[in-house]
N, C-alpha and C. Protein backbone atom coordinates (compact mmCIF):
# COMPACT_ATOMS: atom_id res chain seq x y z
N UNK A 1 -11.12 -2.25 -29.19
CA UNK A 1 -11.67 -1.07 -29.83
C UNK A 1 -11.28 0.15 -29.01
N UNK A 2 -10.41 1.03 -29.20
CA UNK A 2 -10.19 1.95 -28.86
C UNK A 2 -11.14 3.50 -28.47
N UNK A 3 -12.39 3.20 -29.01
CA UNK A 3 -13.29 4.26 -28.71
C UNK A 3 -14.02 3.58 -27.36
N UNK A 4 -14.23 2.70 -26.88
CA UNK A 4 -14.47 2.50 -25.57
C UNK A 4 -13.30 2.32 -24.62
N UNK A 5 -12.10 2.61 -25.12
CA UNK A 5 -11.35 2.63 -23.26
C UNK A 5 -11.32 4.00 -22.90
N UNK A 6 -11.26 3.27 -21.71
CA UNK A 6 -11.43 4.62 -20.71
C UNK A 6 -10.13 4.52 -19.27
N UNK A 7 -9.69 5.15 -18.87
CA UNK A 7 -8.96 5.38 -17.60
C UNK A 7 -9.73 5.91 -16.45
N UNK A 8 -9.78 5.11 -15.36
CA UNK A 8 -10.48 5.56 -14.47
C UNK A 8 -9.28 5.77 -13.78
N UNK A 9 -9.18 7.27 -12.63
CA UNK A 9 -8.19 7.39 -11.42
C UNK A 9 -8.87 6.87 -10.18
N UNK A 10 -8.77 6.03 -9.27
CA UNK A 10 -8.75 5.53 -8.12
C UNK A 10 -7.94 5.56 -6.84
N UNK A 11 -8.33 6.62 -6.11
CA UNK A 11 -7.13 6.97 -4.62
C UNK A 11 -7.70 6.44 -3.63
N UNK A 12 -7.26 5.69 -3.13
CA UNK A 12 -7.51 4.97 -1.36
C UNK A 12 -6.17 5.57 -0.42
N UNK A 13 -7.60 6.38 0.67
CA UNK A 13 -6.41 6.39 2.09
C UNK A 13 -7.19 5.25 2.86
N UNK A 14 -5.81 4.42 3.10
CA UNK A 14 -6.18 3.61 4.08
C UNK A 14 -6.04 3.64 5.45
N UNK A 15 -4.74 4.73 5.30
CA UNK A 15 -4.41 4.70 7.28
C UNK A 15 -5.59 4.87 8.24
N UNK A 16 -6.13 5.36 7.60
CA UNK A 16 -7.49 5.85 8.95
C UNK A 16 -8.41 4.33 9.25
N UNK A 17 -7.87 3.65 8.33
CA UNK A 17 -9.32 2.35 8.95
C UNK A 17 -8.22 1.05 8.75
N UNK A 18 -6.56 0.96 8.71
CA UNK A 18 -5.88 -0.38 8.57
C UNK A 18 -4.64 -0.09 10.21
N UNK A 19 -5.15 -0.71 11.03
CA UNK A 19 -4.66 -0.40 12.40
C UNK A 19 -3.32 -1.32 12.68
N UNK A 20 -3.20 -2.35 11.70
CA UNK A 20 -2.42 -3.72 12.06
C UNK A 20 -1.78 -4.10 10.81
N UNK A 21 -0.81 -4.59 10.86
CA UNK A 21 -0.45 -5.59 9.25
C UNK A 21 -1.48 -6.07 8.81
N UNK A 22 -1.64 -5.48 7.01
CA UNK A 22 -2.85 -6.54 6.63
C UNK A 22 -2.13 -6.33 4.92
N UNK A 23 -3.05 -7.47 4.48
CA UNK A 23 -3.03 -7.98 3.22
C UNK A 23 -4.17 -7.02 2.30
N UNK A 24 -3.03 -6.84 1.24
CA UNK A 24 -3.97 -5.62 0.00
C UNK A 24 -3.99 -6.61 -0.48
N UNK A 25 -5.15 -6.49 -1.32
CA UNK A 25 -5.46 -7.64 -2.69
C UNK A 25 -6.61 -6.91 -3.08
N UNK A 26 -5.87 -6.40 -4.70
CA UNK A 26 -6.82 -6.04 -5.58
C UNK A 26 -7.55 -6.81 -6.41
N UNK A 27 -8.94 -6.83 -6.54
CA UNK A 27 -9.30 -7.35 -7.41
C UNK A 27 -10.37 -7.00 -8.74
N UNK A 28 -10.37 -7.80 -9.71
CA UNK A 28 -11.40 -6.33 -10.56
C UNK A 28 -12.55 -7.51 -11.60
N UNK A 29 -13.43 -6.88 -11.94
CA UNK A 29 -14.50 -7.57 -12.85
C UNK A 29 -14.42 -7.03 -13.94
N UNK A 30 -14.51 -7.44 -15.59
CA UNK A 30 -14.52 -6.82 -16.66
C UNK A 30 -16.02 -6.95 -16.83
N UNK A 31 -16.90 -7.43 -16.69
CA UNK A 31 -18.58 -7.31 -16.75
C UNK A 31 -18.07 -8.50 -17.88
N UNK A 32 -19.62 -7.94 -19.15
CA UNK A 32 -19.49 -8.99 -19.58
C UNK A 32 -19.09 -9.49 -20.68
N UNK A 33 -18.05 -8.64 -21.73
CA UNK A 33 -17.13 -8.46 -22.79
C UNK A 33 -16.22 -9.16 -22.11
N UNK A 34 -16.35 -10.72 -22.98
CA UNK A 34 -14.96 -11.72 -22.49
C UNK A 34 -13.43 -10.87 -22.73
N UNK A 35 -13.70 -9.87 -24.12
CA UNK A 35 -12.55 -9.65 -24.42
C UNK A 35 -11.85 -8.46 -23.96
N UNK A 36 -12.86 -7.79 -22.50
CA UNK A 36 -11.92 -6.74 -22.58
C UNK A 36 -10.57 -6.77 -21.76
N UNK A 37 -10.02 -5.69 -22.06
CA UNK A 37 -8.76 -5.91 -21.57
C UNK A 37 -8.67 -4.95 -20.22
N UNK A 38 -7.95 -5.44 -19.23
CA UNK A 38 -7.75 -4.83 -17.71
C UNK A 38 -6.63 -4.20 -17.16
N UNK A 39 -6.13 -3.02 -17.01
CA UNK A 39 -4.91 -2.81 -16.50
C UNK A 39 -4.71 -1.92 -15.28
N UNK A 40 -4.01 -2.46 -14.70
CA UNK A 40 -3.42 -1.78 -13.64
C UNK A 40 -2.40 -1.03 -13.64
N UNK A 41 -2.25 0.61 -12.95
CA UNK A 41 -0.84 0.94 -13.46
C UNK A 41 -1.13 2.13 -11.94
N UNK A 42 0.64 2.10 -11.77
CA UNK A 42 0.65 3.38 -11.00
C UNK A 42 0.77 2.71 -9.64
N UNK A 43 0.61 2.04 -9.35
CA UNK A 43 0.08 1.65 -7.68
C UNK A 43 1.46 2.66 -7.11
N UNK A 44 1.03 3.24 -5.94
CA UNK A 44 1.99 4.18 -4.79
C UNK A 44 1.69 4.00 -3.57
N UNK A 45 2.88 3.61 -2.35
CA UNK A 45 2.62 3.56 -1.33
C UNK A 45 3.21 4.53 -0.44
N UNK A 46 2.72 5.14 0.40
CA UNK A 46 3.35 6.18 0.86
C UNK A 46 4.90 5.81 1.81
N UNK A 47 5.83 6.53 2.23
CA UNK A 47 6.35 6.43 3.02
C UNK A 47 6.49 5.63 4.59
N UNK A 48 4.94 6.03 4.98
CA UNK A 48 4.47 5.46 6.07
C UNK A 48 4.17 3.79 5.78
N UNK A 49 3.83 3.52 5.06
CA UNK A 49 3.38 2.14 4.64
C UNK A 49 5.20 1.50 4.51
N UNK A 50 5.18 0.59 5.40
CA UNK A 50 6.28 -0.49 5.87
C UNK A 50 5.91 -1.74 5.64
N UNK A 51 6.75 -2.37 4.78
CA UNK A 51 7.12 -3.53 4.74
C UNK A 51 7.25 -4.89 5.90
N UNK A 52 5.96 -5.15 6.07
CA UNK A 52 5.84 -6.68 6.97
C UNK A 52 6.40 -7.58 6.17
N UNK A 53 6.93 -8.39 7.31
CA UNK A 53 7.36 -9.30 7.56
C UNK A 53 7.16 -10.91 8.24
N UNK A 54 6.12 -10.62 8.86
CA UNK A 54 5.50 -11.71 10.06
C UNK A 54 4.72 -12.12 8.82
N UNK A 55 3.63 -13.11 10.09
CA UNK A 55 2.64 -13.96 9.36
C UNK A 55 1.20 -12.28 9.51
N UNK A 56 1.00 -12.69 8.32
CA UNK A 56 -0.43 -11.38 8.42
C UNK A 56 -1.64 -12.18 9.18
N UNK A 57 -2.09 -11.39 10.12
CA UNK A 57 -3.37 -11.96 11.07
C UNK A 57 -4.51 -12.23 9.92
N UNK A 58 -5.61 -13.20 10.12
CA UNK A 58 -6.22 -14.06 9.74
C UNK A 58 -7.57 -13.30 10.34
């Protein structure tokens, strides 16, 4: 049904609190409409954000 979607914008700075290689993992809840639908779009990483390689600490 098109009269309930909505776009929410969502910005995370992370540099100030991710000191080490770590693992992003988004995750999301639709409540409790089995049927709604979920999307993700846009994700941007800045410049500064580098590509690991190692094993990510535990």
């Amino acid at each position: 049904n098109a009269t309930k979607c909505s776009w929410q914008l969502i910005e995370a700075s992370l540099s100030a609190v991710l000191t080490q290689p770590t693992e992003i993992i988004i995750g999301v809840k639709t409540g409790i409409d089995r049927d709604a639908i979920m999307a993700i779009d846009d994700i941007t990483f800045t410049p500064q954000c580098i590509k690991y390689n190692g094993t990510i600490p535990t």
